[in-house]
Protein backbone atom coordinates (compact mmCIF):
# COMPACT_ATOMS: atom_id res chain seq x y z
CA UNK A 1 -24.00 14.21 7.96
CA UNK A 2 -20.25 13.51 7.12
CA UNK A 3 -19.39 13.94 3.46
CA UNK A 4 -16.22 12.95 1.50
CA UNK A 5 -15.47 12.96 -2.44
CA UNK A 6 -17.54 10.45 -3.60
CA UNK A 7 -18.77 9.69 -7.39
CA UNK A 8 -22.40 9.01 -6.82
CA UNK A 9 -21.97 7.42 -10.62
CA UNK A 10 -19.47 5.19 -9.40
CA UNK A 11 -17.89 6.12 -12.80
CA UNK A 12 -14.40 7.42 -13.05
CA UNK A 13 -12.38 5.30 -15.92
CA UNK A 14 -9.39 5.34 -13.83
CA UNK A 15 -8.37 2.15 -15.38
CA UNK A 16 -10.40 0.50 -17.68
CA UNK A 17 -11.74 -1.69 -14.35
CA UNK A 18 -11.06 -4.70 -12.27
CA UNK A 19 -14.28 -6.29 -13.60
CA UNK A 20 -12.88 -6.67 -16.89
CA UNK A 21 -9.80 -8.38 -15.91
CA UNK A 22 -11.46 -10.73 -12.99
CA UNK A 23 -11.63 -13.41 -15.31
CA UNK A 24 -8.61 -13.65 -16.13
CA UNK A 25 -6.85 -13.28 -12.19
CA UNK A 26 -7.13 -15.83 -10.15
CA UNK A 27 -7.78 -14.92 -6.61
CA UNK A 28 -5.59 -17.38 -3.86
CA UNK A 29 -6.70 -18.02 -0.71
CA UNK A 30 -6.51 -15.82 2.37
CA UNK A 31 -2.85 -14.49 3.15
CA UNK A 32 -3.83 -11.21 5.80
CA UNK A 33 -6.44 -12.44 8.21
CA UNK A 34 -7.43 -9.47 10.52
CA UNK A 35 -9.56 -10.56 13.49
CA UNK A 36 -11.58 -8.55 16.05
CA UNK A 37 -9.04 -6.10 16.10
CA UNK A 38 -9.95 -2.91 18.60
CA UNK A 39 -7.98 0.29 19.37
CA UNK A 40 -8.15 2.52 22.31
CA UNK A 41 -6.74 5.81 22.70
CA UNK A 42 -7.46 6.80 26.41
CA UNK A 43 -10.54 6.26 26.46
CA UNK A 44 -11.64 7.08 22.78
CA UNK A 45 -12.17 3.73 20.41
CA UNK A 46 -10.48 4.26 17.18
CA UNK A 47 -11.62 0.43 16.03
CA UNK A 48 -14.48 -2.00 17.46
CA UNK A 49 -13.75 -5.50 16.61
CA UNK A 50 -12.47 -5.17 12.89
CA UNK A 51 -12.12 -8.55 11.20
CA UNK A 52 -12.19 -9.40 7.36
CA UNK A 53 -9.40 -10.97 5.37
CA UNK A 54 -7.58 -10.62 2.62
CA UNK A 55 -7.05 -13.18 -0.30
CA UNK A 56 -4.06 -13.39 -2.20
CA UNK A 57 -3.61 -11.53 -5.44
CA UNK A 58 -6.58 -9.35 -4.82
CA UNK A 59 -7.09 -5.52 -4.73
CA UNK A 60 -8.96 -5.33 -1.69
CA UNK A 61 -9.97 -1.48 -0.60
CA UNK A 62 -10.79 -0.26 2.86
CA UNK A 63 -13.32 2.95 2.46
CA UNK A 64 -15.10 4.84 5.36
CA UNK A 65 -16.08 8.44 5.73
CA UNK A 66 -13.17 10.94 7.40
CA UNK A 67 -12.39 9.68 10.77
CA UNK A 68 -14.04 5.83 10.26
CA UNK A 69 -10.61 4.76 11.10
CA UNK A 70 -9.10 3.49 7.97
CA UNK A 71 -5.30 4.25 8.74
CA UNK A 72 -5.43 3.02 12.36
CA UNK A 73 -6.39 0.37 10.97
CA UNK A 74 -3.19 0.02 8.16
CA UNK A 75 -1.59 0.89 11.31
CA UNK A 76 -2.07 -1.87 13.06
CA UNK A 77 -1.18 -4.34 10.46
CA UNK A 78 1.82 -2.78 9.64
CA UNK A 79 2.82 -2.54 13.78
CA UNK A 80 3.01 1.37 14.23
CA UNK A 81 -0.12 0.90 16.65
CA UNK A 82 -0.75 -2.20 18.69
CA UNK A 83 -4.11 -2.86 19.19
CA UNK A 84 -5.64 -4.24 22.56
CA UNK A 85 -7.82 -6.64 21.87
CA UNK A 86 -7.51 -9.07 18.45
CA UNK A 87 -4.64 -10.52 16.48
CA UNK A 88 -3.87 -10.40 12.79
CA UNK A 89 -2.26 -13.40 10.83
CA UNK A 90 -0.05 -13.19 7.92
CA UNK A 91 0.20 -16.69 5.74
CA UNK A 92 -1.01 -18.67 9.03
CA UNK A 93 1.74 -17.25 11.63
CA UNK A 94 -0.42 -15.38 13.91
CA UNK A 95 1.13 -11.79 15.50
CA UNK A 96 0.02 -9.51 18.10
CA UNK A 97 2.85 -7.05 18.96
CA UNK A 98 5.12 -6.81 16.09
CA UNK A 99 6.78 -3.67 14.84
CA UNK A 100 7.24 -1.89 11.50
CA UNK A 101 10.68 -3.24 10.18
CA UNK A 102 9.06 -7.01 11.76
CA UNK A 103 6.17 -6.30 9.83
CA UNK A 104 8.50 -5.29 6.63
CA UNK A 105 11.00 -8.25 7.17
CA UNK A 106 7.39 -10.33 6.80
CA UNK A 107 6.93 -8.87 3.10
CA UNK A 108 4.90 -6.30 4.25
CA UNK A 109 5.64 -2.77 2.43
CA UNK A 110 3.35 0.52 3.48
CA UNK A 111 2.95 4.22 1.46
CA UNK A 112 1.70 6.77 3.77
CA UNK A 113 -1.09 9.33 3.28
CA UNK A 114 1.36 12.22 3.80
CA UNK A 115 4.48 11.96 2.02
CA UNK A 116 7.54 10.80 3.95
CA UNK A 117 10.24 10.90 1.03
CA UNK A 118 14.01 12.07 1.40
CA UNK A 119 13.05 15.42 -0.37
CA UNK A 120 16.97 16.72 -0.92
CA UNK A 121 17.98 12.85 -2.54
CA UNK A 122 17.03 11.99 -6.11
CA UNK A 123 14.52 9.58 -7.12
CA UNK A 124 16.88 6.65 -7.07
CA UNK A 125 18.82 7.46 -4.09
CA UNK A 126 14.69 7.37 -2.68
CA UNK A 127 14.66 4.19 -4.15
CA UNK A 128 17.52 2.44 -3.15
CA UNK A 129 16.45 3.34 0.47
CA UNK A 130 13.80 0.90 -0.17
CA UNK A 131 16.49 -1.99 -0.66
CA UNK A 132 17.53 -1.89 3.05
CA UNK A 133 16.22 -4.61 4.15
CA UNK A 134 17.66 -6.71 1.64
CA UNK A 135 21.16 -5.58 2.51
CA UNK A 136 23.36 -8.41 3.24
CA UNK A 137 26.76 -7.30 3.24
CA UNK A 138 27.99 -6.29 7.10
CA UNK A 139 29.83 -3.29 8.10
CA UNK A 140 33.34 -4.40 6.77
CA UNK A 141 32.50 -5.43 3.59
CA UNK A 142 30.78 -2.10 2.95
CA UNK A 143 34.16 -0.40 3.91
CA UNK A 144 36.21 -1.57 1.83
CA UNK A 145 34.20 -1.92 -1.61
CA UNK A 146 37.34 -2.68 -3.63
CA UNK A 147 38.50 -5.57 -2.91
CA UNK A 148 42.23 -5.83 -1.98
CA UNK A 149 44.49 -8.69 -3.40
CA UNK A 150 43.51 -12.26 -2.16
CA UNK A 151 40.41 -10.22 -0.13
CA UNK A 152 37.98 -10.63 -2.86
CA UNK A 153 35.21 -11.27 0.20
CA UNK A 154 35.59 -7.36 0.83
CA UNK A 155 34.22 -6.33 -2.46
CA UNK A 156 31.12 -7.98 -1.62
CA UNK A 157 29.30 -4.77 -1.04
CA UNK A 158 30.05 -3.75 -3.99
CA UNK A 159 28.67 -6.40 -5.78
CA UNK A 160 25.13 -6.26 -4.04
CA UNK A 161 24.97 -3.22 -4.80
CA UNK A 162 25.02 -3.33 -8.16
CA UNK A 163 22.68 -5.98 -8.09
CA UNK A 164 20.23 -3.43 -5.90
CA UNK A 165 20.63 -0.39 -8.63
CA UNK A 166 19.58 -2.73 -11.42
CA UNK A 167 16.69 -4.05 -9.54
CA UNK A 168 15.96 -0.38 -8.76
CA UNK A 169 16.16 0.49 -12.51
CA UNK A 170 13.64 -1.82 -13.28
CA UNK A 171 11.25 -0.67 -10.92
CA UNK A 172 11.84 3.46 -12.53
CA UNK A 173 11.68 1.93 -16.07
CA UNK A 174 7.87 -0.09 -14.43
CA UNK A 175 7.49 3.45 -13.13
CA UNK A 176 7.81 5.20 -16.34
CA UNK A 177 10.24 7.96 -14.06
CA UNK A 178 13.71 7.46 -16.20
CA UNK A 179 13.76 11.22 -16.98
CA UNK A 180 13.88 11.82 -13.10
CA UNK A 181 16.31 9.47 -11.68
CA UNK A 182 19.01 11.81 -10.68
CA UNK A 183 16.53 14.18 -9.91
CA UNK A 184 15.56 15.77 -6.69
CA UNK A 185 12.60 14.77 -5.48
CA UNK A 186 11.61 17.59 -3.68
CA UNK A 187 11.67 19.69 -7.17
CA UNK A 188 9.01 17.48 -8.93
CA UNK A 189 5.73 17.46 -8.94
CA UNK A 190 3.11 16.36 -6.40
CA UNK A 191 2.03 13.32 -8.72
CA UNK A 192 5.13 12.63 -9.54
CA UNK A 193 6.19 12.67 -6.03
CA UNK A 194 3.94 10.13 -5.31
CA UNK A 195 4.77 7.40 -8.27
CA UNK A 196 8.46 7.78 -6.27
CA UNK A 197 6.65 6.68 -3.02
CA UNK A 198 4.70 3.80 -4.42
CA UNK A 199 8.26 2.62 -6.43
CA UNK A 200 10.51 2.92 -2.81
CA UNK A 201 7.76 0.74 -1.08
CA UNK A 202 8.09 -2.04 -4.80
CA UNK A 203 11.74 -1.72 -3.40
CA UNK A 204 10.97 -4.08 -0.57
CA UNK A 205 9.50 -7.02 -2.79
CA UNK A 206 6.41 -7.05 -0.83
CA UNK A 207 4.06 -9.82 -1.13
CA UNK A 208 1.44 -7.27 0.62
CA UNK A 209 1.76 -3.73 -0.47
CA UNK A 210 -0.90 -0.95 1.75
CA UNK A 211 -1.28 1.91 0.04
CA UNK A 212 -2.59 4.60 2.50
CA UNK A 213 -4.81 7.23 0.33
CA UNK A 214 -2.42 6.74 -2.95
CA UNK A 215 -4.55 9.50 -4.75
CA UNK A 216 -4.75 11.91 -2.40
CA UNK A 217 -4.28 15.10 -3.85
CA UNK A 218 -4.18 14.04 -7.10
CA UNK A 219 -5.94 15.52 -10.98
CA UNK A 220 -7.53 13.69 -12.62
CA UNK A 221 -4.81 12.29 -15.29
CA UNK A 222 -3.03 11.55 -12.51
CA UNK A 223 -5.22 9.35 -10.62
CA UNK A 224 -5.58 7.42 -13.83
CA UNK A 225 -1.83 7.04 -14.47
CA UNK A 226 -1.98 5.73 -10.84
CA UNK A 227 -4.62 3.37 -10.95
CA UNK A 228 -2.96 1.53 -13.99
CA UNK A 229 0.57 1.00 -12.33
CA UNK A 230 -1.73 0.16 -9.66
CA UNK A 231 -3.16 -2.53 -11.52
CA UNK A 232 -0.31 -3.69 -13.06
CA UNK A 233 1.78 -4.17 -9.81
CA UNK A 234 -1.03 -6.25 -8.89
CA UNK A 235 -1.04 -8.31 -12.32
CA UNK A 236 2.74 -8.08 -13.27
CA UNK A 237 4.59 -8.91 -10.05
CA UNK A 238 1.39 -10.71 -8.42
CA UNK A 239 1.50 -8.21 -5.11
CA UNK A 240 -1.61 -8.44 -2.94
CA UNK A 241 -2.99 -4.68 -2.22
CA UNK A 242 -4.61 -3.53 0.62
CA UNK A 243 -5.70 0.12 0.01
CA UNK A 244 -7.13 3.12 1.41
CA UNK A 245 -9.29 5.54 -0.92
CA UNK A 246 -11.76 8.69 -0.96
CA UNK A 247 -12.44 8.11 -4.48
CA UNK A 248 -15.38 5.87 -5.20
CA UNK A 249 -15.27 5.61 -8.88
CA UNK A 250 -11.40 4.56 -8.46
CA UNK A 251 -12.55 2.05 -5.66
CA UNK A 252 -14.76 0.65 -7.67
CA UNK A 253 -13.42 0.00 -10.99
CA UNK A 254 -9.95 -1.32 -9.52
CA UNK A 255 -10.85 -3.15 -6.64
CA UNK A 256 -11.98 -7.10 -5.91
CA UNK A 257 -13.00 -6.42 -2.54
CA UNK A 258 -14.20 -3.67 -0.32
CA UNK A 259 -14.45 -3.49 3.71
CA UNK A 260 -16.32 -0.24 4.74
CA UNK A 261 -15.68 1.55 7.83
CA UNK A 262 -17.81 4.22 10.31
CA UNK A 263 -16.76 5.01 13.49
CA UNK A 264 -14.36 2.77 13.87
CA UNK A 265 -16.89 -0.02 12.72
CA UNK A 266 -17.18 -2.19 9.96
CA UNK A 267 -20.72 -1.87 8.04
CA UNK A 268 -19.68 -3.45 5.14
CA UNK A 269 -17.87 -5.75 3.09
CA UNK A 270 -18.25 -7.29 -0.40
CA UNK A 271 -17.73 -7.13 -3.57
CA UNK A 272 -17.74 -3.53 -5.26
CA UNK A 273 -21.37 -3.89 -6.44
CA UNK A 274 -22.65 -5.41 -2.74
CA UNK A 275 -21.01 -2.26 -1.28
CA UNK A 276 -22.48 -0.06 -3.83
CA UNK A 277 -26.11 -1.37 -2.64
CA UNK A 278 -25.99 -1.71 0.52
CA UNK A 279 -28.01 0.69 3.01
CA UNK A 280 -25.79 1.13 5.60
CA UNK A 281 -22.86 2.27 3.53
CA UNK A 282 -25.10 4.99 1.66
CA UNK A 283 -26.35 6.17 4.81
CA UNK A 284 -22.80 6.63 6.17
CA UNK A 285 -21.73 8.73 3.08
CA UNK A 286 -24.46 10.34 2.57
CA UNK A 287 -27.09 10.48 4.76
CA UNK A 288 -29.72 8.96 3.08
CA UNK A 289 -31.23 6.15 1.57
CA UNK A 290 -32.99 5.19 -1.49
């Protein structure tokens, strides 16, 4: 019997729940449409034939007990493994072997499980690395930043990158980080740490943000600080979330959807209270059955 941290109450009050709100969010129609997706290593399956979708707007979780498979699977949408057999779509255009900046250039932004920040740079040097992709100005233009006399072309880069900070001041003021811009980021703490992960990846104006194990690690003040910004990235700036967590009262009070792996296999998928019922998923976390 595999066990993981789950709230047999399916209580937490992370964030005052997605129920509450459903009314009022209005769920679009399917923008990440993952079909029959399998993934070998040698000759070890990490995923059987994976499909289930993803509607627009929605917090849709993936859950599974360690080793079901969960961030092979984010890893495969986002391109850092290609699977062998299925395909995943993203708003219709179908894509097999696409990699991670592809994926990204798409308006697909991903947080991993273990931190991957620039520890030495301060928060909104961290954040700015975000704004990459939007980078426009070429090599030249970046060069010379002050524009010479009749040259105004050449302070271009300038220019955008102005524009970037303030967009990147936004997203620490959304954040609630100001006291930490010029910060460090290897000198704060773990939580913290982690609000500066989920604010590089809002960098990248996703339209479909996967958040691998957000939580991870995590009191509980923090997880509930979390879950709101969380919430509100999905409300405020409309971004569809696709997330990975061990936490079943945060899965179910912020979540529309949830797919359940085991094994590599789905076993479930529905909405929070269809998961909570269903046989197959209590079995898989815990080994028995009502």
């Amino acid at each position: 019997m595999r066990q993981i941290d789950m709230d047999q109450t399916g209580e937490s009050g992370s964030a005052g729940g997605a129920a509450a709100s459903a009314g009022a969010k209005k769920i679009g129609e399917v923008i990440l449409d993952v079909k029959n997706i399998s993934l070998r290593f040698g000759g070890v399956k990490a995923l059987t034939d994976i499909s289930f979708d993803v509607r627009e707007h929605e917090v849709r979780a993936i859950i599974g007990p360690n080793g079901a498979g969960k961030s092979s699977m984010l890893n495969c949408i986002n391109g850092v493994y290609q699977p062998q057999e299925g395909s995943i779509s993203f708003r219709g255009q179908t894509f097999r072997h696409m990699n991670s900046r592809q994926v990204a250039e798409m308006g697909i932004a991903r947080t991993f499980q273990n931190l991957a920040l620039f520890k030495g740079m301060s928060v909104i040097d961290n954040l700015m690395s975000g704004r990459n992709l939007r980078v426009r100005s070429g090599l030249l233009a970046q060069a010379f930043r002050h524009p010479f006399a009749g040259l105004k072309w050449l302070g271009s880069a300038q220019q955008e990158e102005e524009q970037h900070r303030a967009f990147v001041e936004n997203i620490i003021d959304f954040l609630e980080i100001q006291a930490y811009r010029k910060t460090p980021v290897g000198t704060l703490p773990y939580g913290l740490q982690k609000r500066v992960d989920l604010g590089r990846a809002l960098a990248m104006e996703p339209q479909v943000l996967l958040l691998d194990e957000p939580m991870a690690g995590m009191n509980l003040e923090e997880k509930q600080d979390m879950s709101r910004f969380i919430l509100d990235v999905n409300d405020e700036f409309g971004t569809t979330i696709v997330l990975i967590e061990h936490d079943m009262g945060v899965v179910m009070d912020i979540s529309d959807r949830v797919v359940v792996l085991d094994y590599g296999k789905k076993i479930g998928d529905g909405t929070p209270e269809e998961v909570r019922t269903n046989e197959e998923v209590i079995r898989a976390y815990l080994g028995t059955s009502h």
